[in-house]
PDB file of N, CA and C in Angstrom:
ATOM      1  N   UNK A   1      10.182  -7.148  36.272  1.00  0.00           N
ATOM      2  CA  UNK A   1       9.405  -7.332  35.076  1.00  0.00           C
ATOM      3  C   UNK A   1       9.560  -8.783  34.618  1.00  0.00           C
ATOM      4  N   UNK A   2       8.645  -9.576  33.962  1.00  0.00           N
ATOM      5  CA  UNK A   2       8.359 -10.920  33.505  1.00  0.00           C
ATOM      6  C   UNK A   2       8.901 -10.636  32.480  1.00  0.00           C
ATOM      7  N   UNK A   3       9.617 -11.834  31.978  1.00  0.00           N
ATOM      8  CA  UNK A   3      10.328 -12.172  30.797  1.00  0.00           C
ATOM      9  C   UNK A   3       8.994 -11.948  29.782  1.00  0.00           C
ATOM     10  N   UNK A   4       8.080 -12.279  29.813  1.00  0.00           N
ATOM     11  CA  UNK A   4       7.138 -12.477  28.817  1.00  0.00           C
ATOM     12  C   UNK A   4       7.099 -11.038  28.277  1.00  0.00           C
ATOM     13  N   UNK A   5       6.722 -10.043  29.145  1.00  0.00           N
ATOM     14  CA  UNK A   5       6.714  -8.353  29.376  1.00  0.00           C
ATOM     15  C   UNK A   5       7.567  -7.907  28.434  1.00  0.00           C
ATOM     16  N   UNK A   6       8.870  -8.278  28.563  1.00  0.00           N
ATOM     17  CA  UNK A   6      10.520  -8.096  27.978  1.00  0.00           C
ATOM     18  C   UNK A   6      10.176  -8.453  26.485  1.00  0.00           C
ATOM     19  N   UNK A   7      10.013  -9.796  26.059  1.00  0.00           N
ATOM     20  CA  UNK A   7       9.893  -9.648  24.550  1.00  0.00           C
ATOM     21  C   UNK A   7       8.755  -9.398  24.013  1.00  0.00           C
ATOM     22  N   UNK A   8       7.457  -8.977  24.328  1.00  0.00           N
ATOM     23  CA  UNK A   8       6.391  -8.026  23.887  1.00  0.00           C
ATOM     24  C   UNK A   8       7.692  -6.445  23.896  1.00  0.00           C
ATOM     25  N   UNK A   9       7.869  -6.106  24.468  1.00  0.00           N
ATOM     26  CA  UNK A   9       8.320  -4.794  24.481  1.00  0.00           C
ATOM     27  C   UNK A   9       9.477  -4.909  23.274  1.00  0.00           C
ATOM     28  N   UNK A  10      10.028  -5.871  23.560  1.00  0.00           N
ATOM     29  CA  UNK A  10      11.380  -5.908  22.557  1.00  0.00           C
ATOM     30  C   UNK A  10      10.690  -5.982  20.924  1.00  0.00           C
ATOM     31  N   UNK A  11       9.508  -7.023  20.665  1.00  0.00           N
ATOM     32  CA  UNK A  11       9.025  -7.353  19.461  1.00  0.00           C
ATOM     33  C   UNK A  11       8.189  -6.116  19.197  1.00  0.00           C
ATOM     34  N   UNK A  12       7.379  -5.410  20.387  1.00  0.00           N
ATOM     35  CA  UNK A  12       6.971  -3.696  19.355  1.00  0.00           C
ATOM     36  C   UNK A  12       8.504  -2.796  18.948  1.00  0.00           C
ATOM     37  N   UNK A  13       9.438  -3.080  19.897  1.00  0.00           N
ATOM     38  CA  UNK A  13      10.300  -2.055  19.368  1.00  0.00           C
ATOM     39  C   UNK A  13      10.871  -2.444  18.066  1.00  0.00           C
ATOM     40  N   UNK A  14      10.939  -3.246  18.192  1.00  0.00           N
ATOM     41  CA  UNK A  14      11.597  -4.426  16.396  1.00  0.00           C
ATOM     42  C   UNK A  14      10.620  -3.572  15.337  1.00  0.00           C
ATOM     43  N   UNK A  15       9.335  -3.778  15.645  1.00  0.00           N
ATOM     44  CA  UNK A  15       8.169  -3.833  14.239  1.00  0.00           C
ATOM     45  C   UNK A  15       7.859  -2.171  14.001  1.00  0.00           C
ATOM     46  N   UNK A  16       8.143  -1.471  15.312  1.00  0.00           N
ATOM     47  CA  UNK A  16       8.103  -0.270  14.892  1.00  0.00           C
ATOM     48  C   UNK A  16       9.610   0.384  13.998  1.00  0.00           C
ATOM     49  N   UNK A  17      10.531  -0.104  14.675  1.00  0.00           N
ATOM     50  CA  UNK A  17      11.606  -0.173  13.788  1.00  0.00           C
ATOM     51  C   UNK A  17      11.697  -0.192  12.300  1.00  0.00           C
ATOM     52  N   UNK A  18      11.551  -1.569  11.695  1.00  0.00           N
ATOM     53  CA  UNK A  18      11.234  -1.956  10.740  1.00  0.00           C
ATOM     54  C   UNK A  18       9.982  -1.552   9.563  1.00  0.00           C
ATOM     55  N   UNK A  19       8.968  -1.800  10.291  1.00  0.00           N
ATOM     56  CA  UNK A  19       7.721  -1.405   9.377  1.00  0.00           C
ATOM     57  C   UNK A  19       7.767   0.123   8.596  1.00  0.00           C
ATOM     58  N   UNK A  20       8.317   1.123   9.243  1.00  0.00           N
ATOM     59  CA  UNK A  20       8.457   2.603   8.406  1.00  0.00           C
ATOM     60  C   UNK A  20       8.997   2.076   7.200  1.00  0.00           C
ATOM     61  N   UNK A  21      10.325   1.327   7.533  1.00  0.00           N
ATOM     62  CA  UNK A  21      11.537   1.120   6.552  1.00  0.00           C
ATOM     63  C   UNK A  21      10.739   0.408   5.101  1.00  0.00           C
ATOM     64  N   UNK A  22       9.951  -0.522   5.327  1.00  0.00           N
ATOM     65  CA  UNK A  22       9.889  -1.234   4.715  1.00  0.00           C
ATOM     66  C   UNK A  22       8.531  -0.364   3.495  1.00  0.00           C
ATOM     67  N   UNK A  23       7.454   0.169   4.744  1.00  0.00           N
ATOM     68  CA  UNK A  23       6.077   0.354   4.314  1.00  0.00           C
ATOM     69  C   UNK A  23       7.417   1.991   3.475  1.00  0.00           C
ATOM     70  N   UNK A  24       7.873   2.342   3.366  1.00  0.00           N
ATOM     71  CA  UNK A  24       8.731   3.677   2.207  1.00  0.00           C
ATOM     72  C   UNK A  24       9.572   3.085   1.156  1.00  0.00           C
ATOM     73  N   UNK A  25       9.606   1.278   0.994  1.00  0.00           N
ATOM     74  CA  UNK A  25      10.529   1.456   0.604  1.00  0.00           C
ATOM     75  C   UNK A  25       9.634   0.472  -1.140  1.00  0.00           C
ATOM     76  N   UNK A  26       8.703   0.400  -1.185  1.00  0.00           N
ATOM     77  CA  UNK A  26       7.686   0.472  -1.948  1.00  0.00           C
ATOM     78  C   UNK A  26       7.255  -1.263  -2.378  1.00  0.00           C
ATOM     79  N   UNK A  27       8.288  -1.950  -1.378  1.00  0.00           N
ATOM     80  CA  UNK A  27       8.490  -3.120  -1.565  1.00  0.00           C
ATOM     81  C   UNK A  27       7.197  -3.992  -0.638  1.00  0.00           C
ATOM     82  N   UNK A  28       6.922  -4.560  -0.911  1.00  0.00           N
ATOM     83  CA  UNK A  28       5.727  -5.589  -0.477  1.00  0.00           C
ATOM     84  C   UNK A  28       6.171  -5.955   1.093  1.00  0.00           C
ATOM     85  N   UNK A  29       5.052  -5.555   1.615  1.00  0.00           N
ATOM     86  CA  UNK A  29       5.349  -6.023   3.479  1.00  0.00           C
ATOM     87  C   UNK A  29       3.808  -6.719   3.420  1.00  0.00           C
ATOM     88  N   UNK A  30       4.256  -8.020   4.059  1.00  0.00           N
ATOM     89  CA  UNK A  30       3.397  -9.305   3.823  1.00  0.00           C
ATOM     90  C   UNK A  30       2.048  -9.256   5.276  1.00  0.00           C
ATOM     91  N   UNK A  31       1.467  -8.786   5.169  1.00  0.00           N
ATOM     92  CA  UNK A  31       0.667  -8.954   7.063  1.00  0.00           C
ATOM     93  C   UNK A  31       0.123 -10.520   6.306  1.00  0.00           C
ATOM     94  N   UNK A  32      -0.274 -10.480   5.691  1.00  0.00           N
ATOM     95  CA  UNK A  32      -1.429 -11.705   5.438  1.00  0.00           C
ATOM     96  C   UNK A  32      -1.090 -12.321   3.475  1.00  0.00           C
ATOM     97  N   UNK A  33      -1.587 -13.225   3.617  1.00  0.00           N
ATOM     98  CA  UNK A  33      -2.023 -13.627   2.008  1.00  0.00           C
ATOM     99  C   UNK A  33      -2.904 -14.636   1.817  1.00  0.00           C
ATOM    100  N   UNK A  34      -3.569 -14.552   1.068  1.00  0.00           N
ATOM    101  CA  UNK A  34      -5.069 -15.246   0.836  1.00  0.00           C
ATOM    102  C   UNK A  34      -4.779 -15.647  -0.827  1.00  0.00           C
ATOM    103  N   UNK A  35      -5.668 -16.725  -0.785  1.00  0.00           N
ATOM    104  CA  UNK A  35      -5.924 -17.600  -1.869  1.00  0.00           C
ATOM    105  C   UNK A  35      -6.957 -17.225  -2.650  1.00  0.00           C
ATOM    106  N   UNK A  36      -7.714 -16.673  -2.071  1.00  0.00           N
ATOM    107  CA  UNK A  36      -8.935 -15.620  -2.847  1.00  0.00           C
ATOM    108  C   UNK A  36      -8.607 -14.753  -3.371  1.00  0.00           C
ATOM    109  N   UNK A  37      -8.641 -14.371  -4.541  1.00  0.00           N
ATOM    110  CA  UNK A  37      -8.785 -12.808  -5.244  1.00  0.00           C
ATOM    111  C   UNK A  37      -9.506 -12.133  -4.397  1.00  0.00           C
ATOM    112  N   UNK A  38      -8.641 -10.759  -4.298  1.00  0.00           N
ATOM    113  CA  UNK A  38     -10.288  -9.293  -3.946  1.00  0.00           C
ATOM    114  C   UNK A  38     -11.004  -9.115  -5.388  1.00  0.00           C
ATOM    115  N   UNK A  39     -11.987  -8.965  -4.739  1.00  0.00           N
ATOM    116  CA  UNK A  39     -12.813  -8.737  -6.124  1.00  0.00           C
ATOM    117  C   UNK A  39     -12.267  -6.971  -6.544  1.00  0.00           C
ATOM    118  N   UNK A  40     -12.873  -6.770  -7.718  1.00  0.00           N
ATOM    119  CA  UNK A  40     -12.544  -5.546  -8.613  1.00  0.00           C
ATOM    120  C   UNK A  40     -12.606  -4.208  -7.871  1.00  0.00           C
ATOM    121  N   UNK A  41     -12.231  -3.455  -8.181  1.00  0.00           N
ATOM    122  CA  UNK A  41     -11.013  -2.468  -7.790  1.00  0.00           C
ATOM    123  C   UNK A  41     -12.540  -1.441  -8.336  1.00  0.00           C
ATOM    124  N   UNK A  42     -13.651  -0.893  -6.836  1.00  0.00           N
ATOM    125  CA  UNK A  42     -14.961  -0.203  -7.042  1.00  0.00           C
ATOM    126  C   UNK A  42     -14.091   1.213  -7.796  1.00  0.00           C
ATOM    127  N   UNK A  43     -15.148   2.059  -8.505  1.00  0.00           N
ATOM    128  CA  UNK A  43     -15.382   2.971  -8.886  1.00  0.00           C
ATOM    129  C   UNK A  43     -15.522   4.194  -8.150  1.00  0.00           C
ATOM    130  N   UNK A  44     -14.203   5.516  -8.341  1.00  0.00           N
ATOM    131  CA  UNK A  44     -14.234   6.243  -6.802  1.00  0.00           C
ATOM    132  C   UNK A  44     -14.431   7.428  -7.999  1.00  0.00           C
ATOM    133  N   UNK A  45     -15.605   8.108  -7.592  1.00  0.00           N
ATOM    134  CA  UNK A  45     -15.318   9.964  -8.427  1.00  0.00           C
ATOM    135  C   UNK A  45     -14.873  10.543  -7.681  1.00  0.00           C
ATOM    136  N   UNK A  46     -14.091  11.390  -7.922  1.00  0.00           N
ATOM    137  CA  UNK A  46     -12.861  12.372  -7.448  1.00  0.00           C
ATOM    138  C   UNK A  46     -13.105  13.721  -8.381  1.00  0.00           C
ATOM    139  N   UNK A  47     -13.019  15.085  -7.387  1.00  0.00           N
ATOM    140  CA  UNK A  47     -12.678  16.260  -8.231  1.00  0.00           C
ATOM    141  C   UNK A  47     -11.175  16.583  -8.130  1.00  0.00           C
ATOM    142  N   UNK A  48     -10.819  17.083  -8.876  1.00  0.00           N
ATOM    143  CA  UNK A  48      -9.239  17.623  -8.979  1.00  0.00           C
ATOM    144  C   UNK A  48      -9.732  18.753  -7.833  1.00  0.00           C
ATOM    145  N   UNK A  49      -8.094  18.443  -6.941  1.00  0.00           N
ATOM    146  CA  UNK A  49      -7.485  19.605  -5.544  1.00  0.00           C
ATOM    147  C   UNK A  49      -6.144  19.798  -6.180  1.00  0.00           C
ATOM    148  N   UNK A  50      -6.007  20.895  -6.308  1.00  0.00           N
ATOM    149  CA  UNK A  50      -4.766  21.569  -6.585  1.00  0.00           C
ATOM    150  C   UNK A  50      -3.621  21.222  -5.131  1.00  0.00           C
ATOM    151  N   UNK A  51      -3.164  20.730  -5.481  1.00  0.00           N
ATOM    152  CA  UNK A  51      -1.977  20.803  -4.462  1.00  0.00           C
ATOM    153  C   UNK A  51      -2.162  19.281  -3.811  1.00  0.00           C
ATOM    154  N   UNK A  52      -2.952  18.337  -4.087  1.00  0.00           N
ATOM    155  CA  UNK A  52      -3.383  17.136  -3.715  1.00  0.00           C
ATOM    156  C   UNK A  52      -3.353  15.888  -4.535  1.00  0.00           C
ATOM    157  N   UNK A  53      -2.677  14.528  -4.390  1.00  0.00           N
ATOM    158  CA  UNK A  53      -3.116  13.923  -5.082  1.00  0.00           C
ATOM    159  C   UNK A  53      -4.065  12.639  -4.241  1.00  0.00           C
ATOM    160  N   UNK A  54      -5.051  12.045  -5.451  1.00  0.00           N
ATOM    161  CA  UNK A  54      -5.766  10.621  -4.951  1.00  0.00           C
ATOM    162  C   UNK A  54      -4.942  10.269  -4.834  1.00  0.00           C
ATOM    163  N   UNK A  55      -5.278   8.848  -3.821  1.00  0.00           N
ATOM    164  CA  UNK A  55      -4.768   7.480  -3.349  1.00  0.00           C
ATOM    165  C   UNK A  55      -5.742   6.833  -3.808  1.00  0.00           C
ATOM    166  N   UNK A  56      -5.890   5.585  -4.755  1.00  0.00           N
ATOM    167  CA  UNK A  56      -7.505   5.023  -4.798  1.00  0.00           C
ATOM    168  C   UNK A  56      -7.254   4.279  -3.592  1.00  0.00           C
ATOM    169  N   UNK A  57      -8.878   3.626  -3.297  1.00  0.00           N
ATOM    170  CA  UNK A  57      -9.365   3.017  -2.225  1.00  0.00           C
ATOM    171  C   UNK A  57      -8.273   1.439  -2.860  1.00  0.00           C
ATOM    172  N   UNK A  58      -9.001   0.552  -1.746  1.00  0.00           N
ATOM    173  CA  UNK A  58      -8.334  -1.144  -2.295  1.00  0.00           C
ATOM    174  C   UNK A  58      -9.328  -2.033  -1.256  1.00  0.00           C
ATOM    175  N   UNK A  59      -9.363  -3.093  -1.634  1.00  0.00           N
ATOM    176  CA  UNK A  59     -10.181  -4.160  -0.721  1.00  0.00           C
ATOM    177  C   UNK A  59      -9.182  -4.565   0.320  1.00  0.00           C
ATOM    178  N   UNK A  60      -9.782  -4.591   1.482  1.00  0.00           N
ATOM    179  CA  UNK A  60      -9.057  -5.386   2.244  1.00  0.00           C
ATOM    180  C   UNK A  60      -9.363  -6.210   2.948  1.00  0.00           C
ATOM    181  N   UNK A  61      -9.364  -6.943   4.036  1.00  0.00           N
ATOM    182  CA  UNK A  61      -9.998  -8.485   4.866  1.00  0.00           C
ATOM    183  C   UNK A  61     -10.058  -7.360   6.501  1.00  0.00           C
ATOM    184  N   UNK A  62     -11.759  -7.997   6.576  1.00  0.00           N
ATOM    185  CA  UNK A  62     -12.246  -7.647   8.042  1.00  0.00           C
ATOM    186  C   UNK A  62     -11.701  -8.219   8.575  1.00  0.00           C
ATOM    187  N   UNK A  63     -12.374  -8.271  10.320  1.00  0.00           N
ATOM    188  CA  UNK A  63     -11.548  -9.103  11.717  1.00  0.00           C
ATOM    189  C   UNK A  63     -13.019 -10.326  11.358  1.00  0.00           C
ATOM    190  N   UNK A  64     -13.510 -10.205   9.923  1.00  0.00           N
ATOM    191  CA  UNK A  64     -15.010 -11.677   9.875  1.00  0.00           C
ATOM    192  C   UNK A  64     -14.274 -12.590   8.274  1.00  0.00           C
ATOM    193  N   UNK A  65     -13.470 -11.689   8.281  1.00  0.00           N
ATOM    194  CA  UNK A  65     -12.561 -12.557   7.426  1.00  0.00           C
ATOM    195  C   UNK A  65     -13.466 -11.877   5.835  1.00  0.00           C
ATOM    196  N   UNK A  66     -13.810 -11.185   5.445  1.00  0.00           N
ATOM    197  CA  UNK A  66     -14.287 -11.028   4.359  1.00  0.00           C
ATOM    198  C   UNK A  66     -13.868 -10.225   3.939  1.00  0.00           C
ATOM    199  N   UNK A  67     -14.207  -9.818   2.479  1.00  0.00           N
ATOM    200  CA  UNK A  67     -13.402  -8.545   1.834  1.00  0.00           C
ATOM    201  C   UNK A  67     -14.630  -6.998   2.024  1.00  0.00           C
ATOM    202  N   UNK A  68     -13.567  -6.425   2.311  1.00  0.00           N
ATOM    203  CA  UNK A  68     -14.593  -4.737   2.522  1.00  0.00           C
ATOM    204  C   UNK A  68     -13.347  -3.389   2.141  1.00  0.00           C
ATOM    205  N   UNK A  69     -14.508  -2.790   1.642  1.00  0.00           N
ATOM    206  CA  UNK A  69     -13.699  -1.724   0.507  1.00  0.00           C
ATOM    207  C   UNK A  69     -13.118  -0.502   1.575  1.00  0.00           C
ATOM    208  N   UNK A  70     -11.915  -0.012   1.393  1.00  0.00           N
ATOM    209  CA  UNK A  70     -11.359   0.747   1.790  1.00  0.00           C
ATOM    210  C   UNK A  70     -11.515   2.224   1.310  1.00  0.00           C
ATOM    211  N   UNK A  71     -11.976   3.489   1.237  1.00  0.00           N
ATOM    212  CA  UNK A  71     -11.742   4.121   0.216  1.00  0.00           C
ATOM    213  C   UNK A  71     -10.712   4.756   0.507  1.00  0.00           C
ATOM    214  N   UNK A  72     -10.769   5.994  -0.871  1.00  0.00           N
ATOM    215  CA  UNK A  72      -9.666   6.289  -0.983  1.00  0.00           C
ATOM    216  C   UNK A  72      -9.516   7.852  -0.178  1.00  0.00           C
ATOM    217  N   UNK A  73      -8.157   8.463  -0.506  1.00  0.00           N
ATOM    218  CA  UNK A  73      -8.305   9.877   0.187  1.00  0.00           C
ATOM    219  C   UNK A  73      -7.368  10.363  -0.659  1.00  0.00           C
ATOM    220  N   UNK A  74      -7.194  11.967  -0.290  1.00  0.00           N
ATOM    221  CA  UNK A  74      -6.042  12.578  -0.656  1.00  0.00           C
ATOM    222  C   UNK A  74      -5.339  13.052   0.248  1.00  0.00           C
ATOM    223  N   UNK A  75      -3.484  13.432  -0.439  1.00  0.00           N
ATOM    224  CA  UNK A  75      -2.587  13.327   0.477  1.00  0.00           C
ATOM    225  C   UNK A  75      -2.046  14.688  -0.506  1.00  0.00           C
ATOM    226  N   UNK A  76      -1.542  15.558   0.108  1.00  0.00           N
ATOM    227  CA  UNK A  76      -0.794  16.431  -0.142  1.00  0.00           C
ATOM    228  C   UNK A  76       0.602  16.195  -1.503  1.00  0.00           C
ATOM    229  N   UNK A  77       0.895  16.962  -2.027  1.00  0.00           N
ATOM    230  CA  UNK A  77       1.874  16.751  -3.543  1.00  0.00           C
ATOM    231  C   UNK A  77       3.069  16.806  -2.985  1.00  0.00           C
ATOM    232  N   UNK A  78       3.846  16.126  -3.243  1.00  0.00           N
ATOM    233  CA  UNK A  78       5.406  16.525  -2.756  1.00  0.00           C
ATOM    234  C   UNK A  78       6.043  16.810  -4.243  1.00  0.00           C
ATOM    235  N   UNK A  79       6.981  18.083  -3.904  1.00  0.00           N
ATOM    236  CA  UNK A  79       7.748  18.139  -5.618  1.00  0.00           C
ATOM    237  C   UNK A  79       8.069  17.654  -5.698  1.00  0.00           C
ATOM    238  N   UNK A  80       8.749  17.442  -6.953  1.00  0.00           N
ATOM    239  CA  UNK A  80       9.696  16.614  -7.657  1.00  0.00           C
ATOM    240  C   UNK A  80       9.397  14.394  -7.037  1.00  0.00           C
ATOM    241  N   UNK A  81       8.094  14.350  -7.328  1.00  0.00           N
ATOM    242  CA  UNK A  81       7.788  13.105  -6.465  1.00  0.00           C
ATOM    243  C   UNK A  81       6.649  12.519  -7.562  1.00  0.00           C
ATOM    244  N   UNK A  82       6.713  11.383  -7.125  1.00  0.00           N
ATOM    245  CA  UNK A  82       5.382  10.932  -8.442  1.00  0.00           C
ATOM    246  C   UNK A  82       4.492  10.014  -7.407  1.00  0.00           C
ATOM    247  N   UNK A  83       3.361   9.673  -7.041  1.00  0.00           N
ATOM    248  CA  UNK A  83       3.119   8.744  -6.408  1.00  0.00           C
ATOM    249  C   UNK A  83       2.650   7.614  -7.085  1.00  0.00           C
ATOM    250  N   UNK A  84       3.013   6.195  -6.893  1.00  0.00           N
ATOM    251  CA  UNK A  84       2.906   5.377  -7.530  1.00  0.00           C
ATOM    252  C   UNK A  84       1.609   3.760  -6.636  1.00  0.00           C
ATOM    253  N   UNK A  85       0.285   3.969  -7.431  1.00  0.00           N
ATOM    254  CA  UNK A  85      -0.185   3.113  -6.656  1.00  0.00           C
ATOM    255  C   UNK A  85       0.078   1.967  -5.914  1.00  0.00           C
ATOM    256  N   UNK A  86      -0.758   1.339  -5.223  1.00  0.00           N
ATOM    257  CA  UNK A  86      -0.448   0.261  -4.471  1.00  0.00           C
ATOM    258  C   UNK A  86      -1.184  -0.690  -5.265  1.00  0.00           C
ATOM    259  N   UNK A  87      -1.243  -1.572  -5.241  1.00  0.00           N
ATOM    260  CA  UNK A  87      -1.604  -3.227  -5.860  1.00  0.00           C
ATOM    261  C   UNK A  87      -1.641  -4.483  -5.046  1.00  0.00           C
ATOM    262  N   UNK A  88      -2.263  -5.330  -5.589  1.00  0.00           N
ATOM    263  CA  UNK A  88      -2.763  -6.628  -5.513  1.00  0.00           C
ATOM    264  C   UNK A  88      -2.380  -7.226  -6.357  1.00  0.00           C
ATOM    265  N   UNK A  89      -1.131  -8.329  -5.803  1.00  0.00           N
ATOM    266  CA  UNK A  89      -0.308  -9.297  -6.533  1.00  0.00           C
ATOM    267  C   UNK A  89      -0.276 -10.421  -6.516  1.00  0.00           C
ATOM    268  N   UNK A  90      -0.608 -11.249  -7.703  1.00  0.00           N
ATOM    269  CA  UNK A  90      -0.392 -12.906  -7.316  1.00  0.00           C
ATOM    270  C   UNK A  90       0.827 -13.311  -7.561  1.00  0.00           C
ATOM    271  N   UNK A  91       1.472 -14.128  -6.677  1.00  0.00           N
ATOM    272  CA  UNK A  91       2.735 -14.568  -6.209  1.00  0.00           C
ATOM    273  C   UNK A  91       2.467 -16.198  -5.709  1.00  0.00           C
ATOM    274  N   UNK A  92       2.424 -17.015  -6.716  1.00  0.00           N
ATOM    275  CA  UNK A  92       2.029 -18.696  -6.847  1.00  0.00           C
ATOM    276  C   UNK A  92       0.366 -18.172  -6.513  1.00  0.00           C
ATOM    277  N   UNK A  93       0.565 -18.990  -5.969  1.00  0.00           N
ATOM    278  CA  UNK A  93      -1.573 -19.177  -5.328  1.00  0.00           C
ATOM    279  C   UNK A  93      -1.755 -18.374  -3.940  1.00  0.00           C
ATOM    280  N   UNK A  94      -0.916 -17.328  -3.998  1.00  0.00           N
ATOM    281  CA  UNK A  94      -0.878 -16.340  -2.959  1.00  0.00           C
ATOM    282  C   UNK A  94      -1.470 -14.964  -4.263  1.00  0.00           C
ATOM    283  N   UNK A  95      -2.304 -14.098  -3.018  1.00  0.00           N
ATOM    284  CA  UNK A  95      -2.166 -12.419  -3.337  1.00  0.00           C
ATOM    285  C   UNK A  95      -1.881 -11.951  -1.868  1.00  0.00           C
ATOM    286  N   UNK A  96      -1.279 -10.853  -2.733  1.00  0.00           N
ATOM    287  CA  UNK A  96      -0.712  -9.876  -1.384  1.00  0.00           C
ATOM    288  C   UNK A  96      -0.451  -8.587  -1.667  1.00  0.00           C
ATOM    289  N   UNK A  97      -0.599  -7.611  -1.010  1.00  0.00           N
ATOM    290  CA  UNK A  97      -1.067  -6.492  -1.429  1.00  0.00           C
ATOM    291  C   UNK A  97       0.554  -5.965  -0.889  1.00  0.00           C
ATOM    292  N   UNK A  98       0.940  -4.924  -2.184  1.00  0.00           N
ATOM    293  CA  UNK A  98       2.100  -4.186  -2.470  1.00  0.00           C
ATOM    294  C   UNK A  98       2.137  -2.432  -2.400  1.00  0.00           C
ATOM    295  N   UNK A  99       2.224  -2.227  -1.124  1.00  0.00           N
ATOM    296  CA  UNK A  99       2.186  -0.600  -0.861  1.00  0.00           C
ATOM    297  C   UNK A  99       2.377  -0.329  -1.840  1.00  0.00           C
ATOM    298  N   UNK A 100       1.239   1.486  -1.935  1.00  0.00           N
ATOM    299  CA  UNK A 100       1.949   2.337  -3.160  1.00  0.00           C
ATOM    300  C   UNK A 100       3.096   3.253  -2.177  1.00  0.00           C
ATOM    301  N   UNK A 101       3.819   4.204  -3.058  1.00  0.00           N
ATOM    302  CA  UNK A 101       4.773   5.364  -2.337  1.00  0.00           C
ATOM    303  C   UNK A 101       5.028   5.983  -3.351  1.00  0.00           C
ATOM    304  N   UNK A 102       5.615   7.011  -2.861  1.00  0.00           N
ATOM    305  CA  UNK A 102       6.459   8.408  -3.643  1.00  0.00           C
ATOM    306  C   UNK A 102       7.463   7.525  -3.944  1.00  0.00           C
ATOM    307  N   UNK A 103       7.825   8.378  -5.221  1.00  0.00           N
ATOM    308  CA  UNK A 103       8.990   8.284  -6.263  1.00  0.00           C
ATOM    309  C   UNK A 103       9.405   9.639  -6.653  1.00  0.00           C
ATOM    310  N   UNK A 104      10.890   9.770  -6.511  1.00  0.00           N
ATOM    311  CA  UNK A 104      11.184  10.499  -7.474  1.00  0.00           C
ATOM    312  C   UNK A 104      10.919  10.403  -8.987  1.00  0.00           C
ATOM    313  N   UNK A 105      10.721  11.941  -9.791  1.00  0.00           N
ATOM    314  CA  UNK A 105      10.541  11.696 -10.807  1.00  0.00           C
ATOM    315  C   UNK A 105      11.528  11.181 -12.229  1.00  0.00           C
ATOM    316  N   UNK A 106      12.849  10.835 -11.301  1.00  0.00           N
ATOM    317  CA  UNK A 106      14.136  10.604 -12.035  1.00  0.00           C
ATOM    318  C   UNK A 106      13.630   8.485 -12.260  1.00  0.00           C
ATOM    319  N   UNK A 107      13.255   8.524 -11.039  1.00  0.00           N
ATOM    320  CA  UNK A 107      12.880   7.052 -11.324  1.00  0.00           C
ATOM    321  C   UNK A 107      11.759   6.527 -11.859  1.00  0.00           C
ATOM    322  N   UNK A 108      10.672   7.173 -11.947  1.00  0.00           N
ATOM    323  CA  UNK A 108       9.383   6.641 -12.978  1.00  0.00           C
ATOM    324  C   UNK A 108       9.542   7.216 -14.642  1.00  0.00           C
ATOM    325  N   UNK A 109       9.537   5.850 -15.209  1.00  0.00           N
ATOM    326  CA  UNK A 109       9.833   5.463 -16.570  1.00  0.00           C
ATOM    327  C   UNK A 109       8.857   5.125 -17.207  1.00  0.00           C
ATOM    328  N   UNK A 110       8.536   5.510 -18.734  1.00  0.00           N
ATOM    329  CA  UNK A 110       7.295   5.360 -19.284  1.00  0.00           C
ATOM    330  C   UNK A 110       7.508   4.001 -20.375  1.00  0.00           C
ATOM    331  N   UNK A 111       7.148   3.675 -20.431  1.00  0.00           N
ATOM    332  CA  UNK A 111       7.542   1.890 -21.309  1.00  0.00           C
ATOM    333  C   UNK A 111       6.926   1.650 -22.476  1.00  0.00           C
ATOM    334  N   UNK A 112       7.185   1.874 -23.903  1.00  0.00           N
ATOM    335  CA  UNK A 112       6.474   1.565 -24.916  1.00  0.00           C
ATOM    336  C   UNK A 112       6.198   3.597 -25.291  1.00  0.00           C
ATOM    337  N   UNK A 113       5.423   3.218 -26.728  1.00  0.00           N
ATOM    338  CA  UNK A 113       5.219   4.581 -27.167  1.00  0.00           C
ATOM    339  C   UNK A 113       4.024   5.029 -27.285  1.00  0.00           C
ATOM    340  N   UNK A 114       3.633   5.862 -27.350  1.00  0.00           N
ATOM    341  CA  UNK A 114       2.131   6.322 -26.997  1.00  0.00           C
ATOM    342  C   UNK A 114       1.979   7.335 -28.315  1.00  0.00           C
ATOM    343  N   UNK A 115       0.938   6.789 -28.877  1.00  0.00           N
ATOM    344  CA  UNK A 115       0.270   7.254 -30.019  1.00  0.00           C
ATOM    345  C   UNK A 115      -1.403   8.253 -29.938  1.00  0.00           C
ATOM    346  N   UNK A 116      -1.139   9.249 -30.495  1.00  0.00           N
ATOM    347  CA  UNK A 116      -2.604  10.036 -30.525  1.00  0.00           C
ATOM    348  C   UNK A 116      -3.159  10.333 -31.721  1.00  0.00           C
TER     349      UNK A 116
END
């Protein structure tokens, strides 16, 4: 086998390694970052599924380099779990998009007081 062969094989085993870890751990995994804003965050109607929650859609960059809308889906409820969207973050004159994930519900905190 060619050395070249060897670290292709070694660098998928690395990224498959890694990428679970990172894409669960709710923390920002960088593929790309652009200087452009995505534009606004389209309008998705959704009916309530019992036992399901949305994911909204998000913009993301074609292989033509432009922005095209992703939509969204649903994913099954896990107990005791909260799911917490994903986002689009500016970080200097960078955006970069910040997986959503499950949370326990011991760790999502409500901030400020809410009046009716």
């Amino acid at each position: 086998m060619r050395i070249g062969n060897k670290l292709l094989g070694l660098l998928l085993a690395t990224t498959a390694a890694i990428v679970p870890a990172c894409a669960t751990s709710g923390r920002a995994v960088v593929v790309a970052t652009y200087e452009e804003p995505p534009p606004a965050a389209r309008a998705e109607y959704v009916s309530y599924r019992p036992g399901y929650v949305w994911i909204q859609g998000r913009w993301v960059r074609d292989y033509n380099n432009r922005w095209r809308w992703s939509s969204g889906y649903y994913v099954r409820e896990r107990p005791g779990f909260v799911y917490m969207p994903g986002r689009w973050e500016r970080r200097g004159r960078q955006y970069i998009w910040v997986d959503g994930g499950w949370r326990t519900q011991s760790e999502v905190s409500v901030r400020g007081s809410v009046r009716f």
